[in-house]
C-alpha atoms as a PDB file:
ATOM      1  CA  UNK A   1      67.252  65.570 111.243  1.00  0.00           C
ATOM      2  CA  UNK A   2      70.367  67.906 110.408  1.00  0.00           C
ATOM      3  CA  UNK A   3      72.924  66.775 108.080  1.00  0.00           C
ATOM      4  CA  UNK A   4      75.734  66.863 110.021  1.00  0.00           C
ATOM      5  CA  UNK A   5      76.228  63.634 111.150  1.00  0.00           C
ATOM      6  CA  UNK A   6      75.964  62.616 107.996  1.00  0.00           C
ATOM      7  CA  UNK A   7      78.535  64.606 106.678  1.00  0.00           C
ATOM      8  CA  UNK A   8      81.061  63.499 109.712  1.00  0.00           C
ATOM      9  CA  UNK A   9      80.460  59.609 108.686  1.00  0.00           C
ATOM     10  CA  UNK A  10      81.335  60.783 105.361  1.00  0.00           C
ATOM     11  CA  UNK A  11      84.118  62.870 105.507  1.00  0.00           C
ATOM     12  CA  UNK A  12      85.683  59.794 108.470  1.00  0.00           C
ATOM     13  CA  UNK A  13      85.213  57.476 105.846  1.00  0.00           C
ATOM     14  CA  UNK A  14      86.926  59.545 103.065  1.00  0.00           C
ATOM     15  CA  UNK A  15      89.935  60.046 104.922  1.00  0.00           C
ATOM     16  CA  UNK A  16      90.454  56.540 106.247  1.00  0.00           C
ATOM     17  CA  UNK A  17      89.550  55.235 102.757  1.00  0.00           C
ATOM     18  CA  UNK A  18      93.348  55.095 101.800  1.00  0.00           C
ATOM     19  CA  UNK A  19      94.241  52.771 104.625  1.00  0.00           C
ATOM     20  CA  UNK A  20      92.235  49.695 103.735  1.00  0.00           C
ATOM     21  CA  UNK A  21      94.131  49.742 100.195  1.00  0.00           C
ATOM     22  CA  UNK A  22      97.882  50.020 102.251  1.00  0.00           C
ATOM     23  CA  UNK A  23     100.004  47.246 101.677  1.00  0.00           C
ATOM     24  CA  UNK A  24     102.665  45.389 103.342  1.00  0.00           C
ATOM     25  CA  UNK A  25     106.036  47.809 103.657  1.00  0.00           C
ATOM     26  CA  UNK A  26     108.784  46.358 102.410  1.00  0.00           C
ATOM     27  CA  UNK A  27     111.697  46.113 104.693  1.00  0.00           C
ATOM     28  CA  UNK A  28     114.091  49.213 103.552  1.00  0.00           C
ATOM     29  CA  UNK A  29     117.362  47.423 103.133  1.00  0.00           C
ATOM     30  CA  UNK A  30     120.875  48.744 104.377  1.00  0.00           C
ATOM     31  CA  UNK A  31     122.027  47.344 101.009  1.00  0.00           C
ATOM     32  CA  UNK A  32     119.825  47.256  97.693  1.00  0.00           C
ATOM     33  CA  UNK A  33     122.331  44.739  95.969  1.00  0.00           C
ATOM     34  CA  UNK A  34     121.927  42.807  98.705  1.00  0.00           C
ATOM     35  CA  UNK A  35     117.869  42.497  98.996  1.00  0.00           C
ATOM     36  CA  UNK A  36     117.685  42.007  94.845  1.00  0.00           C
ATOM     37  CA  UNK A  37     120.126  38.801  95.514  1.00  0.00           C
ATOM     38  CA  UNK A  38     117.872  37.832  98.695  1.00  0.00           C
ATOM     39  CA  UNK A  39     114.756  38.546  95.788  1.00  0.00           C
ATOM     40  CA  UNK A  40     116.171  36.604  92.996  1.00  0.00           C
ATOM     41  CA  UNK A  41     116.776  33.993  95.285  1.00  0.00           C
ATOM     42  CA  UNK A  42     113.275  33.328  96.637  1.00  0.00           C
ATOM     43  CA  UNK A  43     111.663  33.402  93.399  1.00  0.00           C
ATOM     44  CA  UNK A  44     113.455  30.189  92.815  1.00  0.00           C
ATOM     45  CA  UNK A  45     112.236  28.466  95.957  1.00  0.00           C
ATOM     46  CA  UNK A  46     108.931  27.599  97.092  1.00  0.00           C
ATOM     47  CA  UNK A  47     107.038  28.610 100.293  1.00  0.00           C
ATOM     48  CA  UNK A  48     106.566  25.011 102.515  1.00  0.00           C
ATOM     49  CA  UNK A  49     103.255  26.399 103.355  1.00  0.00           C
ATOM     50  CA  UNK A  50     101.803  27.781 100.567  1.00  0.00           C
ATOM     51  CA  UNK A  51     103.236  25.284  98.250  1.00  0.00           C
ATOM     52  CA  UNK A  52     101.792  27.577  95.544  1.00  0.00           C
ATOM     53  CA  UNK A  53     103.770  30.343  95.630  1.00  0.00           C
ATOM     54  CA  UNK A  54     107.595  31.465  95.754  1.00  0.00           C
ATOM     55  CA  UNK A  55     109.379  32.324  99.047  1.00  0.00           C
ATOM     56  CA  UNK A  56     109.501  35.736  97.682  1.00  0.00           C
ATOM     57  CA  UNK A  57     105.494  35.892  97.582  1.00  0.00           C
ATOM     58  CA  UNK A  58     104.313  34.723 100.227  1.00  0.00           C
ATOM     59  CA  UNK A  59     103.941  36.426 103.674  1.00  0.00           C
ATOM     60  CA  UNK A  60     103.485  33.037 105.551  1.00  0.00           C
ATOM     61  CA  UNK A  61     105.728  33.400 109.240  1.00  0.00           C
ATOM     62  CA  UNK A  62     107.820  30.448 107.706  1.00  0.00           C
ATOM     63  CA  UNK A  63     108.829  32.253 104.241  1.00  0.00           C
ATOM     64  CA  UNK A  64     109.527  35.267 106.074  1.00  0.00           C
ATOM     65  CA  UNK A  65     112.116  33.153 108.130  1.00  0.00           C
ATOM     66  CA  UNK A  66     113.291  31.565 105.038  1.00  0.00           C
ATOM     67  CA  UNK A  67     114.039  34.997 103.539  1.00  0.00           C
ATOM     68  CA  UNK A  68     115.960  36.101 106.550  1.00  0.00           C
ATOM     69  CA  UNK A  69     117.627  32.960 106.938  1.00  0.00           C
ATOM     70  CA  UNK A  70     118.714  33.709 102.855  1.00  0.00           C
ATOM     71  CA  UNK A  71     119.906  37.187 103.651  1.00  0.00           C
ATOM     72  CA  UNK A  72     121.966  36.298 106.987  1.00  0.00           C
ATOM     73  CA  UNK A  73     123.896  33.326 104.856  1.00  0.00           C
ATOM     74  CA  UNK A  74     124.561  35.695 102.036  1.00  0.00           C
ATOM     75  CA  UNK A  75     125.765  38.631 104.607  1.00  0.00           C
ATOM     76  CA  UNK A  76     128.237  35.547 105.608  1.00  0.00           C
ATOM     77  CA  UNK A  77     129.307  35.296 102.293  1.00  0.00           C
ATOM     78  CA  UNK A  78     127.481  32.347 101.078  1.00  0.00           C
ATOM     79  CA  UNK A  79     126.451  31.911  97.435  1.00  0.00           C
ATOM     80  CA  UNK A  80     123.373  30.942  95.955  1.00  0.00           C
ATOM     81  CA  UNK A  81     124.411  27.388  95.212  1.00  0.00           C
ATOM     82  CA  UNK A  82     125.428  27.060  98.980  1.00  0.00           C
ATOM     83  CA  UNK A  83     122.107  28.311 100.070  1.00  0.00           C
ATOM     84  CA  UNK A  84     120.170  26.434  97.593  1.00  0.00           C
ATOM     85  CA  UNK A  85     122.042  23.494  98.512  1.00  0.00           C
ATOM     86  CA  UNK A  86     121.276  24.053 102.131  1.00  0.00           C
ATOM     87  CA  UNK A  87     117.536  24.003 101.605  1.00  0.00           C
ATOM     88  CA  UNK A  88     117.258  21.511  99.951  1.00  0.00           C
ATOM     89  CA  UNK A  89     119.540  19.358 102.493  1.00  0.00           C
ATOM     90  CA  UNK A  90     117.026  20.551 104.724  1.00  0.00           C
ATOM     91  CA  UNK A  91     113.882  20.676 103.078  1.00  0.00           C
ATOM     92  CA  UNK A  92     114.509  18.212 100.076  1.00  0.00           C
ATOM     93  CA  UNK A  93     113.342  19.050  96.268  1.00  0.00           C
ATOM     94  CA  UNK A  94     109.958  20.516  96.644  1.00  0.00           C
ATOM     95  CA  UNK A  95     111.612  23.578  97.909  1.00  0.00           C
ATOM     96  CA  UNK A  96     112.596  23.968  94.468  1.00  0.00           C
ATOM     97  CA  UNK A  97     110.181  25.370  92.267  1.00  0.00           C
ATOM     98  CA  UNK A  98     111.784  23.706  89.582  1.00  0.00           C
ATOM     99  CA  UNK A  99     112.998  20.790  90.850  1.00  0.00           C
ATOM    100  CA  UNK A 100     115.564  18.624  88.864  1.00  0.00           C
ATOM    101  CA  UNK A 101     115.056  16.355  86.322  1.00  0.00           C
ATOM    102  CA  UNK A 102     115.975  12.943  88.273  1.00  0.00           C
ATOM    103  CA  UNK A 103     115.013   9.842  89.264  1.00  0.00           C
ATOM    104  CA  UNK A 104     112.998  10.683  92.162  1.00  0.00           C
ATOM    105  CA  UNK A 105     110.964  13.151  90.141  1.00  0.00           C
ATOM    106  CA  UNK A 106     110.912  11.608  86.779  1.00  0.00           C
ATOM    107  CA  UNK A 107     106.900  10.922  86.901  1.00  0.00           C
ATOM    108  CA  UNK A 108     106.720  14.679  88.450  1.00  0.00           C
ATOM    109  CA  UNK A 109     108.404  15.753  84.624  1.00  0.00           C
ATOM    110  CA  UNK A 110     106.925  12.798  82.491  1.00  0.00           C
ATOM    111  CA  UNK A 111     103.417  12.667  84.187  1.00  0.00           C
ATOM    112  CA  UNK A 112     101.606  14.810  82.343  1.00  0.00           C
ATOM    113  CA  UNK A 113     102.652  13.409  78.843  1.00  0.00           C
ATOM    114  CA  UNK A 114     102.022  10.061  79.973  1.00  0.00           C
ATOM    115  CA  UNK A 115      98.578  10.302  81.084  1.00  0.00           C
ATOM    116  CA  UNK A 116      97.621  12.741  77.686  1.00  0.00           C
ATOM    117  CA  UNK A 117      98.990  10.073  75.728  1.00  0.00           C
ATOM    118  CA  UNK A 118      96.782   7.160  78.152  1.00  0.00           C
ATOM    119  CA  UNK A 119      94.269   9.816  77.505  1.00  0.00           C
ATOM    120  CA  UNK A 120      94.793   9.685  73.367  1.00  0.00           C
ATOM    121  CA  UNK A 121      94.907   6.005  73.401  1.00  0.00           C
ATOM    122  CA  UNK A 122      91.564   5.228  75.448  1.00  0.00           C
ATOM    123  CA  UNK A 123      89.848   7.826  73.327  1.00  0.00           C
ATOM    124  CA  UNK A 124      91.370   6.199  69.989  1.00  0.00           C
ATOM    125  CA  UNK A 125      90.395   2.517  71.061  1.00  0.00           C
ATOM    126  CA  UNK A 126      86.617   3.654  72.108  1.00  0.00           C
ATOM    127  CA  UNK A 127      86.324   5.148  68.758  1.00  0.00           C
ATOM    128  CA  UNK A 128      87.794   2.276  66.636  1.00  0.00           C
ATOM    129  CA  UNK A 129      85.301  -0.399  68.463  1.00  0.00           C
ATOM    130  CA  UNK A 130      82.830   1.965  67.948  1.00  0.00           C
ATOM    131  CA  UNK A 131      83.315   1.886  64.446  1.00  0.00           C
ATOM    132  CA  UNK A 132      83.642  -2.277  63.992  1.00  0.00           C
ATOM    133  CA  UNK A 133      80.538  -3.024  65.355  1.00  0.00           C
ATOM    134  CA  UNK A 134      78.086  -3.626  63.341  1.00  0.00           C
ATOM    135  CA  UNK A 135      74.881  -1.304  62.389  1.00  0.00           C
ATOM    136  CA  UNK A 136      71.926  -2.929  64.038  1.00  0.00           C
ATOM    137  CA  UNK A 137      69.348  -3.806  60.493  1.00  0.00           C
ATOM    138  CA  UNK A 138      65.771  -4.639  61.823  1.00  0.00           C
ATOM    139  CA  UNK A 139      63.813  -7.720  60.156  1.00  0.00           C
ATOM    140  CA  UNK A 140      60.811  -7.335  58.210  1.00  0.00           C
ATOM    141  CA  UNK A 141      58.969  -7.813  61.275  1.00  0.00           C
ATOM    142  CA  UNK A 142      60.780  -5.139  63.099  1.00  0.00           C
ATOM    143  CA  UNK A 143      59.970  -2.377  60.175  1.00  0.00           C
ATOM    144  CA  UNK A 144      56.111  -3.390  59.881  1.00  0.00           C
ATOM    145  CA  UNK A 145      56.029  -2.830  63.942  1.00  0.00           C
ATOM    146  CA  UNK A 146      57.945  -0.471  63.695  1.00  0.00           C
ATOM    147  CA  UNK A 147      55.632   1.103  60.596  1.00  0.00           C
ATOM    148  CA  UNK A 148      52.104   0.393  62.857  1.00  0.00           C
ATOM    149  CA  UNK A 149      53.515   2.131  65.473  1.00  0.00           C
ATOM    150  CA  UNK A 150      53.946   5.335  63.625  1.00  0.00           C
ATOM    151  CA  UNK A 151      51.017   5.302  61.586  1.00  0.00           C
ATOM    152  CA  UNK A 152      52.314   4.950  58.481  1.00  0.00           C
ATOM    153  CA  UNK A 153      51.693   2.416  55.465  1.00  0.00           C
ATOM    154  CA  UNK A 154      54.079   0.049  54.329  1.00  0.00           C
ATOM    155  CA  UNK A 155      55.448   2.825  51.533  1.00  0.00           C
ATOM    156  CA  UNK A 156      56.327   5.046  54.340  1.00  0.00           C
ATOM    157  CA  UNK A 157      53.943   7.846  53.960  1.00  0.00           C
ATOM    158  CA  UNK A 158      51.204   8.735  57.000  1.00  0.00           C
ATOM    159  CA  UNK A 159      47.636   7.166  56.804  1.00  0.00           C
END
């Protein structure tokens, strides 16, 4: 069998090696300033779909629309607080990926502490009553059973 079809494979797969490691283009942007605003902006707001990551991370169809929607209100002239304010008039806080500090997300904030220290207290309770109750003593009985079953004497050494 010659060699040459081997080689072909090969070399095919050598030069279209590159490709499965492309990424994503960026869009090229008319105006840099511009697209670093539009940037900075959706690293503060979080993709509805993802829910995990930033607008500015994901490539889900909706944060892609988000972004545009970001760079079309700042083209208008709007600024970050109007478009932040916008989403979350739309969207409410969990667009924020740091949402506020208020009263509808006060056990979002305090959560964590409050079940480490529910945590800390069931863990300090369990110990204590382990600690009061008494240590089980055996009767006389108990040992000698205890002492035949073993095989030992009643001085504790083995028969």
């Amino acid at each position: 069998m010659s060699s040459w079809p081997k080689r072909t494979i090969f070399m095919l797969a050598l030069a279209l090696a590159p490709a499965a490691f492309a990424g994503e283009a960026k869009p090229v942007a008319a105006d840099p300033a511009l697209e670093e605003r539009v940037t900075a902006l959706a690293t503060e707001l979080r993709c509805l779909v993802c829910q995990n990551q930033t607008l500015a991370d994901s490539n889900a169809p909706l944060a892609v629309d988000l972004r545009n929607q970001i760079r079309e209100k700042m083209q208008q002239g709007a600024s970050e607080r109007d478009i932040v304010d916008y989403m979350v008039a739309r969207y409410g806080d969990f667009v924020l990926y740091r949402p506020p500090f208020k009263a509808t997300t006060v056990l979002l904030w305090a959560g964590p502490i409050l079940l480490m220290i529910a945590g800390l207290a069931t863990l300090y309770f369990r110990l204590a009553r382990r600690r009061a109750e008494p240590k089980a003593e055996l009767s006389d009985e108990e040992r000698a059973r205890a002492a035949a079953l073993l095989g030992r004497n009643g001085d504790g050494e083995r028969r």
